[in-house]
N, C-alpha and C. Protein backbone atom coordinates (compact mmCIF):
# COMPACT_ATOMS: atom_id res chain seq x y z
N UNK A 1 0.85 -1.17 0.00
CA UNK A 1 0.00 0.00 0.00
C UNK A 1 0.90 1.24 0.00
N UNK A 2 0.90 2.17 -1.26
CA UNK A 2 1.45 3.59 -0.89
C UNK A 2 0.95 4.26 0.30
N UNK A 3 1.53 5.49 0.30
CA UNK A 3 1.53 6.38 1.45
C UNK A 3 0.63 7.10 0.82
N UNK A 4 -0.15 7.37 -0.81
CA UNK A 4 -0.97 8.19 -1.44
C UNK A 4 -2.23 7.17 -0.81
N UNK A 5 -2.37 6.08 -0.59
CA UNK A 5 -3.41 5.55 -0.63
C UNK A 5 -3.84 5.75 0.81
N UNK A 6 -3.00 5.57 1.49
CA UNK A 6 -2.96 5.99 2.66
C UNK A 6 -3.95 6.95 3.12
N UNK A 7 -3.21 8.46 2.47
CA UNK A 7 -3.86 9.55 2.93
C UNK A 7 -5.00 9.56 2.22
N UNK A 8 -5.58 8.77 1.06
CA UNK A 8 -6.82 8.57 0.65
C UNK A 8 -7.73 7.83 1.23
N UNK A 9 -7.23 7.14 2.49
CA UNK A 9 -8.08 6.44 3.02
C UNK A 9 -8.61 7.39 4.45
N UNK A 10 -7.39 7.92 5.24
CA UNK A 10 -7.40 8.95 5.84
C UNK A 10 -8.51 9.88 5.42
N UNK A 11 -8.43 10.58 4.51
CA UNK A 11 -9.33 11.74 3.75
C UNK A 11 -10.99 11.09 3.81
N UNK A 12 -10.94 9.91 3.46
CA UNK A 12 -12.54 9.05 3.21
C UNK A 12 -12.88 9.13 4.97
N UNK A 13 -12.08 8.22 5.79
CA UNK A 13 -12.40 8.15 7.14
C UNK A 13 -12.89 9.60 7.85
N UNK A 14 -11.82 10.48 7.64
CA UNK A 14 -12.65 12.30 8.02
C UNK A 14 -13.93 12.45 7.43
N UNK A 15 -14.06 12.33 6.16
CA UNK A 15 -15.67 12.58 5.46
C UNK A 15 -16.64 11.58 6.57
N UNK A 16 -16.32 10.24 6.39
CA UNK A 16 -17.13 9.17 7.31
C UNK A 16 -17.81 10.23 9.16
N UNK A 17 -16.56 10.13 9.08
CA UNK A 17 -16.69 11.00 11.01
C UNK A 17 -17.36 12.25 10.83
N UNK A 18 -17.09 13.75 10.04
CA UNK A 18 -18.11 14.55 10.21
C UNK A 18 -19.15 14.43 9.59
N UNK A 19 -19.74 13.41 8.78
CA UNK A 19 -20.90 13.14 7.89
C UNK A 19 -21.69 12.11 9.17
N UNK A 20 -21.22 11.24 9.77
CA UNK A 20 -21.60 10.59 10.50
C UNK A 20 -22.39 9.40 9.59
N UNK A 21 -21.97 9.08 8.17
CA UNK A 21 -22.15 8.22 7.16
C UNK A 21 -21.13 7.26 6.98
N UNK A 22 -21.21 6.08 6.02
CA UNK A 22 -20.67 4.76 5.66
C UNK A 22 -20.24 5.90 4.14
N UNK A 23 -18.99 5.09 3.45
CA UNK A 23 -18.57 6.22 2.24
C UNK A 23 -19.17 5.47 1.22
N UNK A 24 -20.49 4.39 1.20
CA UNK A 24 -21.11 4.37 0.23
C UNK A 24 -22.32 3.36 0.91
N UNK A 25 -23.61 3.74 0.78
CA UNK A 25 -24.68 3.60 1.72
C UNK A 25 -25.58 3.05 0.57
N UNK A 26 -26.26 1.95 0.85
CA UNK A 26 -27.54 1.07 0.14
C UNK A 26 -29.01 1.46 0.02
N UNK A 27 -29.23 2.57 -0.60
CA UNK A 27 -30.85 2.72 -0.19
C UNK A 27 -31.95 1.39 -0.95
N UNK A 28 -33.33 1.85 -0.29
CA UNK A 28 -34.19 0.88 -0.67
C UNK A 28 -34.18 -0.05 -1.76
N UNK A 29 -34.08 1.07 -2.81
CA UNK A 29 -34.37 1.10 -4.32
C UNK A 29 -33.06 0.70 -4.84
N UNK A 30 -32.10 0.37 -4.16
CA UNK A 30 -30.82 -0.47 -4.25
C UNK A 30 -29.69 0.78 -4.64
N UNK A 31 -30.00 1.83 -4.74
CA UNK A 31 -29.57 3.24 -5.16
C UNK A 31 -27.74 3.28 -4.43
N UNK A 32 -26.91 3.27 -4.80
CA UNK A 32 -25.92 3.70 -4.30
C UNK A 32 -25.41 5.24 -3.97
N UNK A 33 -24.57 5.69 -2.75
CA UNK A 33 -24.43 7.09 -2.85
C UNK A 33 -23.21 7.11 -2.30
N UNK A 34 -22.51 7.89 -3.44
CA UNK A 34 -21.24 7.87 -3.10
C UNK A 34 -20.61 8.88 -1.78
N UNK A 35 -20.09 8.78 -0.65
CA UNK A 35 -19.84 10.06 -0.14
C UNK A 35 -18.77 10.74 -0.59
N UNK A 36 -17.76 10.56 -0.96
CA UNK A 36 -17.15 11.12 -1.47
C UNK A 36 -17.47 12.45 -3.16
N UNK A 37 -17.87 11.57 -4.01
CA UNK A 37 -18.61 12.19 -4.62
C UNK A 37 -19.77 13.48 -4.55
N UNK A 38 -20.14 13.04 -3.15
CA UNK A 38 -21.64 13.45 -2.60
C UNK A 38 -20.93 14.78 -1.97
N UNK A 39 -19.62 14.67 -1.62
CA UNK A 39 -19.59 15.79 -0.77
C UNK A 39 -18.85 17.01 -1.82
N UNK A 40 -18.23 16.09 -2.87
CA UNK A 40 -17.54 17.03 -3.69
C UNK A 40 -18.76 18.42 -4.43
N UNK A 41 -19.81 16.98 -4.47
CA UNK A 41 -20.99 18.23 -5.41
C UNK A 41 -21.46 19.20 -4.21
N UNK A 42 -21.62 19.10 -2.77
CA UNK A 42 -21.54 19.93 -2.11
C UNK A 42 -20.69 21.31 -2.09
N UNK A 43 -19.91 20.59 -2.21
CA UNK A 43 -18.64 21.75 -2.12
C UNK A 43 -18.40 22.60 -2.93
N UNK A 44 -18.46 22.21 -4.06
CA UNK A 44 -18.72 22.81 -5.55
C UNK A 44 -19.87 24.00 -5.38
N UNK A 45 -21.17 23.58 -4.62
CA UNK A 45 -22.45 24.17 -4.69
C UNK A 45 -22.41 25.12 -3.77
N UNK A 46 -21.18 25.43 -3.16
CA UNK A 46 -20.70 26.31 -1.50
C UNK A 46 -21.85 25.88 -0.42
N UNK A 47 -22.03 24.44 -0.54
CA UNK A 47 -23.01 24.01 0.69
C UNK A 47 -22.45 22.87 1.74
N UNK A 48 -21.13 22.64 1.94
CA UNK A 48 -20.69 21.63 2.32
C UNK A 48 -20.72 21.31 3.54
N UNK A 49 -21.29 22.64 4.59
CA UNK A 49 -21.57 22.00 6.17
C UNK A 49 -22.98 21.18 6.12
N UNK A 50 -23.60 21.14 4.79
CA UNK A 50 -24.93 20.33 4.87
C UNK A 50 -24.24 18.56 5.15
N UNK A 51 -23.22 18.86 4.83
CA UNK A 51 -22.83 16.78 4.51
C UNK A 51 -22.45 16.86 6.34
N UNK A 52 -22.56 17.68 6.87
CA UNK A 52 -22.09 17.29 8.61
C UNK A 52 -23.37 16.64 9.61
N UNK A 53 -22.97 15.73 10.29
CA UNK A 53 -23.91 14.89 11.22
C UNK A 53 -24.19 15.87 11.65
N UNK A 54 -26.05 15.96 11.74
CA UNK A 54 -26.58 16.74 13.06
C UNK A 54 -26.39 16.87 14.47
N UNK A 55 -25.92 15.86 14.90
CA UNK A 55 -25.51 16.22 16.32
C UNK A 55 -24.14 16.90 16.35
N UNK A 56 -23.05 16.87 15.38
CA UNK A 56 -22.34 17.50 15.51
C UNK A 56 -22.29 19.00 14.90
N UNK A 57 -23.46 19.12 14.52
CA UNK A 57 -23.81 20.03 13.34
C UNK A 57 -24.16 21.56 15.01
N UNK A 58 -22.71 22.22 14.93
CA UNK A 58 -22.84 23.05 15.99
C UNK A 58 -22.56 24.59 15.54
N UNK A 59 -23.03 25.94 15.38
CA UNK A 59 -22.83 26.96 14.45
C UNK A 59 -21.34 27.40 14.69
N UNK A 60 -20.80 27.33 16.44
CA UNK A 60 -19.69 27.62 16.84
C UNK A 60 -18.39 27.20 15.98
N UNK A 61 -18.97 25.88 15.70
CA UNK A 61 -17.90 25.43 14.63
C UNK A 61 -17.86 24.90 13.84
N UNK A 62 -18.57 25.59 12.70
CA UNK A 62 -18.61 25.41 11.71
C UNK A 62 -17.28 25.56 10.81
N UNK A 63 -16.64 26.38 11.20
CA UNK A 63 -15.51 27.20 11.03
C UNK A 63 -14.28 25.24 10.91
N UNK A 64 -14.34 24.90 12.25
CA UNK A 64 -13.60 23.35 12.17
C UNK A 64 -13.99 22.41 11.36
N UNK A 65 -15.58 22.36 11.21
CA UNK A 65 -17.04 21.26 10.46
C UNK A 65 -15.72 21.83 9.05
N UNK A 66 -15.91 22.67 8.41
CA UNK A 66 -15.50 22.86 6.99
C UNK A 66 -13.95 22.70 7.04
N UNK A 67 -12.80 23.05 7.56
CA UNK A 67 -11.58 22.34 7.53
C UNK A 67 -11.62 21.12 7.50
N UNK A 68 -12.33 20.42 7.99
CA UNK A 68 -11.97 18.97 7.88
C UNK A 68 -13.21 18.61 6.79
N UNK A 69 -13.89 19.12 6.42
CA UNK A 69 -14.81 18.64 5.08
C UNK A 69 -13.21 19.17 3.92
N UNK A 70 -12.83 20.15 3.86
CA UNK A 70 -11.76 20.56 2.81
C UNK A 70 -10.85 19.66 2.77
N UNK A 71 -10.18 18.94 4.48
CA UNK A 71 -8.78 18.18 4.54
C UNK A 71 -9.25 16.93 3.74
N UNK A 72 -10.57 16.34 4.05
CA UNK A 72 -10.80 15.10 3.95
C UNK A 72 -10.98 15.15 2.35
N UNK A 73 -11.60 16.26 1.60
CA UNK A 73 -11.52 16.60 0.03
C UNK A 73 -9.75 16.45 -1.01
N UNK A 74 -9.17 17.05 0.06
CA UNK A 74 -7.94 17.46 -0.56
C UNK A 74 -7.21 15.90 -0.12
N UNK A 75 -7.42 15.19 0.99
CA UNK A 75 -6.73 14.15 0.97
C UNK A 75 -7.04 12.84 -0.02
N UNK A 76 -8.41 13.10 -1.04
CA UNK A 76 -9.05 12.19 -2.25
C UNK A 76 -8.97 12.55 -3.45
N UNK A 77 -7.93 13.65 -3.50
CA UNK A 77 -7.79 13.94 -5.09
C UNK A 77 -7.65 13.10 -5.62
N UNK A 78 -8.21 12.98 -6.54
CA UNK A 78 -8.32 12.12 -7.99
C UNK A 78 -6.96 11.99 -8.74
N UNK A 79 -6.03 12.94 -8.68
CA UNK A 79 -5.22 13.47 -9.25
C UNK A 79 -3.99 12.95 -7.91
N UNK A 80 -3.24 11.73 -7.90
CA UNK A 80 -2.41 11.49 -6.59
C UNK A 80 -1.53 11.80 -6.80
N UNK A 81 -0.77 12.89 -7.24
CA UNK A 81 0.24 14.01 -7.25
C UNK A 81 -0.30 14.86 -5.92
N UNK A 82 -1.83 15.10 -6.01
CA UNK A 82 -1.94 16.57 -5.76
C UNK A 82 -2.40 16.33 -4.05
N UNK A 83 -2.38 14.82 -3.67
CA UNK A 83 -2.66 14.65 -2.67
C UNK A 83 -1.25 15.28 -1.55
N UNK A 84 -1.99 15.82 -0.22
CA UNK A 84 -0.84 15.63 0.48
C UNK A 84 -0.25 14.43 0.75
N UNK A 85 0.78 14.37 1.84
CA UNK A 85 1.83 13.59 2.64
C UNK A 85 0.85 13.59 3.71
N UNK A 86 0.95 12.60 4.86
CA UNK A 86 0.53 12.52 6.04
C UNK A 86 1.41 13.62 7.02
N UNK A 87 2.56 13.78 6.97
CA UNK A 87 3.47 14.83 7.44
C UNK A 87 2.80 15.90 7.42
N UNK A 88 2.29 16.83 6.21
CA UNK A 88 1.62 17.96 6.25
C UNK A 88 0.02 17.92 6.40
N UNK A 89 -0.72 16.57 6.23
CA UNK A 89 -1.72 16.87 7.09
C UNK A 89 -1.77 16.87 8.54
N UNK A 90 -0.60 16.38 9.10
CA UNK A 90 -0.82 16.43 10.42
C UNK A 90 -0.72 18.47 10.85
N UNK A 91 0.60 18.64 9.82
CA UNK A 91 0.60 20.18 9.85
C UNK A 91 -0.60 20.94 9.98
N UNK A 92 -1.36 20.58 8.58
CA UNK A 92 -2.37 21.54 8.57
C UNK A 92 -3.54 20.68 9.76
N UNK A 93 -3.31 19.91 10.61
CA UNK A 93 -4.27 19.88 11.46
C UNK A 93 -3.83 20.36 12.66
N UNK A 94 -2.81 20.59 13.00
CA UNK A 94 -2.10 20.81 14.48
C UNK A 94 -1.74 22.65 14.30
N UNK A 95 -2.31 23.48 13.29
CA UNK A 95 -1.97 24.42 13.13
C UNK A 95 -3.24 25.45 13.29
N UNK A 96 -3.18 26.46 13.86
CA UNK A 96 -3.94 27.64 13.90
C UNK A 96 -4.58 28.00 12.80
């Protein structure tokens, strides 16, 4: 396993925890939904504290809710050049 896959799995697990979702869920109608996907079209739409679990869904911090909707985005680029290192996500999480 690379260290890209790594932080791609990392990036999925953050979406999982503030979504308070599975990163691909079975509805009735046998419907698949991607979260990853799901959150990108969020994000795109400037609506992305909607993909956050309601109980964690707090206005105070929303401000944290969307860093880690962005880390967990930027750690699934499509593009695994453009992914970080685990080194600098720890940065950009341990940082002001």
């Amino acid at each position: 396993m690379s260290t890209k896959t790594d932080v791609f799995s990392f990036g999925i697990l953050v979406l999982e925890t503030v979504s308070g979702r599975k990163n691909i869920v079975r509805h009735s109608d046998d419907q698949k939904i991607d979260l990853l996907n799901y959150t990108w079209k969020l994000f795109e739409e400037g609506r992305s504290l909607e993909i956050v679990d309601p109980p964690l869904s707090n206005p105070d911090d929303s401000e944290q809710a969307l860093l880690c909707i962005q880390l967990g985005l930027l750690c699934c680029q499509a593009v695994v050049p453009d992914r970080p290192d685990m080194h600098s996500v720890h940065l950009m999480l341990s940082s002001d």
